[in-house]
PDB file of N, CA and C in Angstrom:
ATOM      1  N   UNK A   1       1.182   5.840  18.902  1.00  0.00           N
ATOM      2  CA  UNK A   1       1.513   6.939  18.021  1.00  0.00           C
ATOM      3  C   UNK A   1       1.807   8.165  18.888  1.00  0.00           C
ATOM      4  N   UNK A   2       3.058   8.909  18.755  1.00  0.00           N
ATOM      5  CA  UNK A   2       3.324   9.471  19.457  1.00  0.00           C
ATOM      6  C   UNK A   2       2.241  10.880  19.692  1.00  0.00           C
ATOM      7  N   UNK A   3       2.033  11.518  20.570  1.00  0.00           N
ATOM      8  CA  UNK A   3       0.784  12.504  20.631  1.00  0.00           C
ATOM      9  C   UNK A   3       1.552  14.067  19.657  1.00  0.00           C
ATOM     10  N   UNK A   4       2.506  13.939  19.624  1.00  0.00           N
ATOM     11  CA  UNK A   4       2.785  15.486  18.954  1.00  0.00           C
ATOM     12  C   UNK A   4       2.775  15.759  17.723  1.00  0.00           C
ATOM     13  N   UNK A   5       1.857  14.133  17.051  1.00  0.00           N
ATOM     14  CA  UNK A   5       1.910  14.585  15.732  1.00  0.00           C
ATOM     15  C   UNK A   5       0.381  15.841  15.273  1.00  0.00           C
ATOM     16  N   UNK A   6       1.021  16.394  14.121  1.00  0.00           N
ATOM     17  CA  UNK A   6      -0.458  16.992  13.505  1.00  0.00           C
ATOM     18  C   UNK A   6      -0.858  16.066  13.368  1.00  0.00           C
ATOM     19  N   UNK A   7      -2.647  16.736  12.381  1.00  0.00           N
ATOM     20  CA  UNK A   7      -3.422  15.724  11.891  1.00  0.00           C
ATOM     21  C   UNK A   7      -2.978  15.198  10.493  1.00  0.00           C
ATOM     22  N   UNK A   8      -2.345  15.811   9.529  1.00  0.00           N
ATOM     23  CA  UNK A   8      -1.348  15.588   8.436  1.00  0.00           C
ATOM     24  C   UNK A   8      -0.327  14.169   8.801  1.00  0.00           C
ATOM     25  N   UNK A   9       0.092  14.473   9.855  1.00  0.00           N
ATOM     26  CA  UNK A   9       1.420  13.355  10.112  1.00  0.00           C
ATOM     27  C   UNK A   9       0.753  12.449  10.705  1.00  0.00           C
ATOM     28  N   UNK A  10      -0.161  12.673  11.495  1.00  0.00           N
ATOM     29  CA  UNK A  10      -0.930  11.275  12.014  1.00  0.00           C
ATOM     30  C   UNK A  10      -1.594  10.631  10.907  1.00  0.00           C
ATOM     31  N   UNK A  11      -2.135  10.849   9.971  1.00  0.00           N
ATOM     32  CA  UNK A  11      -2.810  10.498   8.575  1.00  0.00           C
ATOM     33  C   UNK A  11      -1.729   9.648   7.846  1.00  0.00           C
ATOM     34  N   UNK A  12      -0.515  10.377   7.687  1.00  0.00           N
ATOM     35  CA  UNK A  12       0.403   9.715   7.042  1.00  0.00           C
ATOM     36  C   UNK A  12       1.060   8.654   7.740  1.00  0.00           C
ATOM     37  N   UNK A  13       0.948   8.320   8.875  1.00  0.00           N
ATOM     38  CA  UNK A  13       1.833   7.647   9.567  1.00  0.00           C
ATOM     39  C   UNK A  13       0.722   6.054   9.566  1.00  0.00           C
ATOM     40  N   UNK A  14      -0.684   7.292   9.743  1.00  0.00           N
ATOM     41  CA  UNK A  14      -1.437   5.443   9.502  1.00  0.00           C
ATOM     42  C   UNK A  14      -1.823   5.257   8.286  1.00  0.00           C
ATOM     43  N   UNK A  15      -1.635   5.622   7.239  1.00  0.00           N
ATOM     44  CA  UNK A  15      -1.063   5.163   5.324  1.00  0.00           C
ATOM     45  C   UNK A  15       0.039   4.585   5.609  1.00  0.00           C
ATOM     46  N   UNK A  16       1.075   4.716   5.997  1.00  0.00           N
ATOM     47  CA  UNK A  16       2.311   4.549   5.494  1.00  0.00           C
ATOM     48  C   UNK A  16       2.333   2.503   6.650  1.00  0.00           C
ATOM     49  N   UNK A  17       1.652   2.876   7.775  1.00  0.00           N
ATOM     50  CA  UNK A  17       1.496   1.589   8.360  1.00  0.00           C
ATOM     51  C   UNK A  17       0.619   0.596   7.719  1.00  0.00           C
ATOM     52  N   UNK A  18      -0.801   1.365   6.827  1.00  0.00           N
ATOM     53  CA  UNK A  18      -1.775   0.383   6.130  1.00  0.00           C
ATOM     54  C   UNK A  18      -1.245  -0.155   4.874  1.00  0.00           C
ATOM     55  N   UNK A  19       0.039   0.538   4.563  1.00  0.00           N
ATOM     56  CA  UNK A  19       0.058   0.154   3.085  1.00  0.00           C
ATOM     57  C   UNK A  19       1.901  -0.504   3.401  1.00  0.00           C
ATOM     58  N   UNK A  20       2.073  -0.887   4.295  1.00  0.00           N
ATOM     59  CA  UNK A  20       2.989  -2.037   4.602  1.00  0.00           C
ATOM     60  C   UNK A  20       2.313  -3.355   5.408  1.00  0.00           C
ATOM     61  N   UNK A  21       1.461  -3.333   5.593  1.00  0.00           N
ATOM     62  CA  UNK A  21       0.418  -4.356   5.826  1.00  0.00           C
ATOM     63  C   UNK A  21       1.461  -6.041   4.773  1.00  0.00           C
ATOM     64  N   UNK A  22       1.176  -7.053   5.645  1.00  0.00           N
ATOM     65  CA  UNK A  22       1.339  -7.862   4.827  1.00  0.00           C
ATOM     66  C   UNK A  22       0.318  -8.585   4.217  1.00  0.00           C
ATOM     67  N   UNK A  23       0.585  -9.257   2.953  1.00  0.00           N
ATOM     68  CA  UNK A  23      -0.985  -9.738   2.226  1.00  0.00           C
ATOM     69  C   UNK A  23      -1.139 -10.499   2.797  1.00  0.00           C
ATOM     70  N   UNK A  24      -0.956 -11.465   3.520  1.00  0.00           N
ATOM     71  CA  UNK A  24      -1.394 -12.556   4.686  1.00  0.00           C
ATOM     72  C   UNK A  24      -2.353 -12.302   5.360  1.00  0.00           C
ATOM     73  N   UNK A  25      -2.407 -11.033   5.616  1.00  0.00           N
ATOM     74  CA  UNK A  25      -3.159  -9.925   6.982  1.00  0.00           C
ATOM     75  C   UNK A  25      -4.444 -10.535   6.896  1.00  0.00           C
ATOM     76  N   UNK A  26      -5.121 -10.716   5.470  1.00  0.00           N
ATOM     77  CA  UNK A  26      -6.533 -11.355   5.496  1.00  0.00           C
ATOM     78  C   UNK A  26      -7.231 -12.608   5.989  1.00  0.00           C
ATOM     79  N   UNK A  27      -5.719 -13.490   5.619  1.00  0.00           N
ATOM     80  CA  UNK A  27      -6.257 -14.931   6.923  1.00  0.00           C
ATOM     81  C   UNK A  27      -5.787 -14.849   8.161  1.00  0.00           C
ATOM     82  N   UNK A  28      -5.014 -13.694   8.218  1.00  0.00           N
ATOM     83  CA  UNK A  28      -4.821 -13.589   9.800  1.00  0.00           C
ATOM     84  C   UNK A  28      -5.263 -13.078  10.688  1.00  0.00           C
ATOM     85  N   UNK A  29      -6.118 -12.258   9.778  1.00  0.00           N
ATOM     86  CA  UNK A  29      -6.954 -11.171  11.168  1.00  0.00           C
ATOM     87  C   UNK A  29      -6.275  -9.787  10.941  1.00  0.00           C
ATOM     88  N   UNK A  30      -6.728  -8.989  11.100  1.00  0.00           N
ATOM     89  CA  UNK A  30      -6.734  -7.405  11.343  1.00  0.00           C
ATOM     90  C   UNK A  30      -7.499  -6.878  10.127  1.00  0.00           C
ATOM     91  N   UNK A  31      -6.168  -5.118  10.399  1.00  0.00           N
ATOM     92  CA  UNK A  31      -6.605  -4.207   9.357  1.00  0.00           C
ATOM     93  C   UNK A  31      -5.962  -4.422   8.174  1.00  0.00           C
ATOM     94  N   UNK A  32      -6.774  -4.170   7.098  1.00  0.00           N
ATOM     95  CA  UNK A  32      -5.909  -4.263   5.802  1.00  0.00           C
ATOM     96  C   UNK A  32      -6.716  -3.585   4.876  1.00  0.00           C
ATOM     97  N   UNK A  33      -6.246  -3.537   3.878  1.00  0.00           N
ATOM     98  CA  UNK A  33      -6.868  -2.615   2.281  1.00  0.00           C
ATOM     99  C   UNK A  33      -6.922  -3.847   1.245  1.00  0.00           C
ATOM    100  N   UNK A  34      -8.163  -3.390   0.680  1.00  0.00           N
ATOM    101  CA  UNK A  34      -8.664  -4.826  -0.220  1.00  0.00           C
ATOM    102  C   UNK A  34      -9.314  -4.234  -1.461  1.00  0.00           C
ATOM    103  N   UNK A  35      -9.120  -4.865  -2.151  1.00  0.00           N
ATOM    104  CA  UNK A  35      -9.980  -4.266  -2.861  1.00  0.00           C
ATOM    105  C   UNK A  35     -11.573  -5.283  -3.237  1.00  0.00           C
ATOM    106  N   UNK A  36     -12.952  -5.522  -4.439  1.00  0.00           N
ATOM    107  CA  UNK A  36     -13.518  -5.985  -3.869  1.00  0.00           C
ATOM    108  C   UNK A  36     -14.042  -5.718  -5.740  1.00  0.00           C
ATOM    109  N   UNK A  37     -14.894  -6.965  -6.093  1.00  0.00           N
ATOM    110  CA  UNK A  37     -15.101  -8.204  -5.367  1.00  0.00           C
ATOM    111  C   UNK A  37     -14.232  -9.287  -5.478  1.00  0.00           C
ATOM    112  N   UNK A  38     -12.620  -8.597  -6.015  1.00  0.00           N
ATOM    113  CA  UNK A  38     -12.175  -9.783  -6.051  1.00  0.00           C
ATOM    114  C   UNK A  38     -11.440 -10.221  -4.798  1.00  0.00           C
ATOM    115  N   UNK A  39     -11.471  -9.436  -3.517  1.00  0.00           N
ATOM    116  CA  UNK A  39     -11.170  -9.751  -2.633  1.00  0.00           C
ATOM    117  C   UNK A  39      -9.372  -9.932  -2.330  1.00  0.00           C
ATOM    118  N   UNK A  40      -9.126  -9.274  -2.808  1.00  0.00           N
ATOM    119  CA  UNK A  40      -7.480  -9.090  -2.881  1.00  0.00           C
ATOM    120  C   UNK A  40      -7.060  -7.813  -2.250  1.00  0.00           C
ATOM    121  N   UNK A  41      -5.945  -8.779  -1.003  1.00  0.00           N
ATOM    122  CA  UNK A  41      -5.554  -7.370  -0.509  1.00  0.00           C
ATOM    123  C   UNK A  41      -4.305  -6.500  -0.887  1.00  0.00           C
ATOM    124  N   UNK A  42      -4.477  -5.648  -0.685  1.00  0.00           N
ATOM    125  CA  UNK A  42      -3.314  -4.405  -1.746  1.00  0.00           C
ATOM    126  C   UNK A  42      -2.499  -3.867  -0.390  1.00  0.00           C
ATOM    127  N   UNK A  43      -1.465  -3.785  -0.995  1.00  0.00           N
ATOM    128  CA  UNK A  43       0.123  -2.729  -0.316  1.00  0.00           C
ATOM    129  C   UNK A  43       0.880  -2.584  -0.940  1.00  0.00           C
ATOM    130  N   UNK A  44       2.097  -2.012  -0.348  1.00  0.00           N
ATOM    131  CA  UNK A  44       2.995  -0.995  -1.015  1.00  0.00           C
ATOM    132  C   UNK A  44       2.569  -0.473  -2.459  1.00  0.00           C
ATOM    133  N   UNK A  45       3.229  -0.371  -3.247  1.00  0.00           N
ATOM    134  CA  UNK A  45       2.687   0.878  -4.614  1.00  0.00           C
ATOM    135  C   UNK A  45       1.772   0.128  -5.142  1.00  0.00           C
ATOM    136  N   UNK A  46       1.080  -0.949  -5.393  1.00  0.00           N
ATOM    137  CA  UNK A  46       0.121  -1.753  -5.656  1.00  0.00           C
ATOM    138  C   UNK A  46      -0.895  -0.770  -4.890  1.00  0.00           C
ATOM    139  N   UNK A  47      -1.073  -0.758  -3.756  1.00  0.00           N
ATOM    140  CA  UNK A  47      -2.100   0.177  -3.046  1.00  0.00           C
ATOM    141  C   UNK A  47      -2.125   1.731  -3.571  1.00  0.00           C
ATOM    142  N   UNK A  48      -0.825   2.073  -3.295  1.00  0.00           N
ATOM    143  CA  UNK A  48      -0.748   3.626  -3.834  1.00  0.00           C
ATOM    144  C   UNK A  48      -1.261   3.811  -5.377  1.00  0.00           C
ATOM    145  N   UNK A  49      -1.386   2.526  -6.217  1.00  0.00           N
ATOM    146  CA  UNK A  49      -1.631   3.302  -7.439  1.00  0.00           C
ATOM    147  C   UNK A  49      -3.176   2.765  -7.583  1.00  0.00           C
ATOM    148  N   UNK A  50      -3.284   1.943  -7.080  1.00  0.00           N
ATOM    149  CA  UNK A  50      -5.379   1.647  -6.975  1.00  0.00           C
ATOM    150  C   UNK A  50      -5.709   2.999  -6.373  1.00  0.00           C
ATOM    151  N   UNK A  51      -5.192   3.878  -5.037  1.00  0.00           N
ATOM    152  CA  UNK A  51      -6.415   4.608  -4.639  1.00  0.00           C
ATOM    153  C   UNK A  51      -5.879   5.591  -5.577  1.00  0.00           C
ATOM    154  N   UNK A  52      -4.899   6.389  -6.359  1.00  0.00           N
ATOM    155  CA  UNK A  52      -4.582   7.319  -7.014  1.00  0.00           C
ATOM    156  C   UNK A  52      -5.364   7.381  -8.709  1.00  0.00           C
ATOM    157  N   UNK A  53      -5.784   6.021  -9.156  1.00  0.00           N
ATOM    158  CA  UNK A  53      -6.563   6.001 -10.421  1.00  0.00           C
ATOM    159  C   UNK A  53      -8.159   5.712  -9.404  1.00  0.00           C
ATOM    160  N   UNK A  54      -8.475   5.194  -8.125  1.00  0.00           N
ATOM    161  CA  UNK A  54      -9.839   5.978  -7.751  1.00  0.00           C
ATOM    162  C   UNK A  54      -9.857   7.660  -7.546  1.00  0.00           C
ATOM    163  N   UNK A  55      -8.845   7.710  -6.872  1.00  0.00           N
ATOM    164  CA  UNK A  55      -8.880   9.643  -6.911  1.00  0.00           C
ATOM    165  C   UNK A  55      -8.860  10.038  -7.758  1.00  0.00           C
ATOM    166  N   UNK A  56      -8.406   9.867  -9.038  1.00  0.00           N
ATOM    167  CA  UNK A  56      -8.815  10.384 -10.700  1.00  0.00           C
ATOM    168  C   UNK A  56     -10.202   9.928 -11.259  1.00  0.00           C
ATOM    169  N   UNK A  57     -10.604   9.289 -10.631  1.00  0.00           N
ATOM    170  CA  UNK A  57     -11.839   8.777 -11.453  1.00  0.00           C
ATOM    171  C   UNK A  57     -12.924   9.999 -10.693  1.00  0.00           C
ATOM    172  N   UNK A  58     -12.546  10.153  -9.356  1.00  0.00           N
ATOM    173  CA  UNK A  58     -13.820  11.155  -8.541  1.00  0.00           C
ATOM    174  C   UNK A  58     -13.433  12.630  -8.890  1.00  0.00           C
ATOM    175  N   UNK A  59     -12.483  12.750  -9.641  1.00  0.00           N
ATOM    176  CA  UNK A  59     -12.518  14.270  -9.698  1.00  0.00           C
ATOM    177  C   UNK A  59     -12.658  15.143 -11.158  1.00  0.00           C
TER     178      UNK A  59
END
């Protein structure tokens, strides 16, 4: 990641990499976003709209 990002663009740059993740990612090893307990992993707007109805629920 290049060093001249802010902390804003560095944030977004590792969202925008977690939430192109492929759903495979879970038998393959790494990072990924899941949700739980049903154990399903989430990306593209599938992800964006799970954490956006948790961010409505906490505020």
């Amino acid at each position: 990641m290049p060093e001249k990002l802010n902390d804003t663009e560095r944030d977004a740059a590792r969202y925008r990499w977690l939430k192109s993740r492929d759903l495979d990612t879970i038998r393959s090893g790494g990072v990924f976003a899941g949700l739980t307990p049903e154990n399903v992993v989430l990306n593209g707007d599938d992800l964006d709209r799970r954490i956006d109805a948790e961010m409505s629920k906490a505020s």
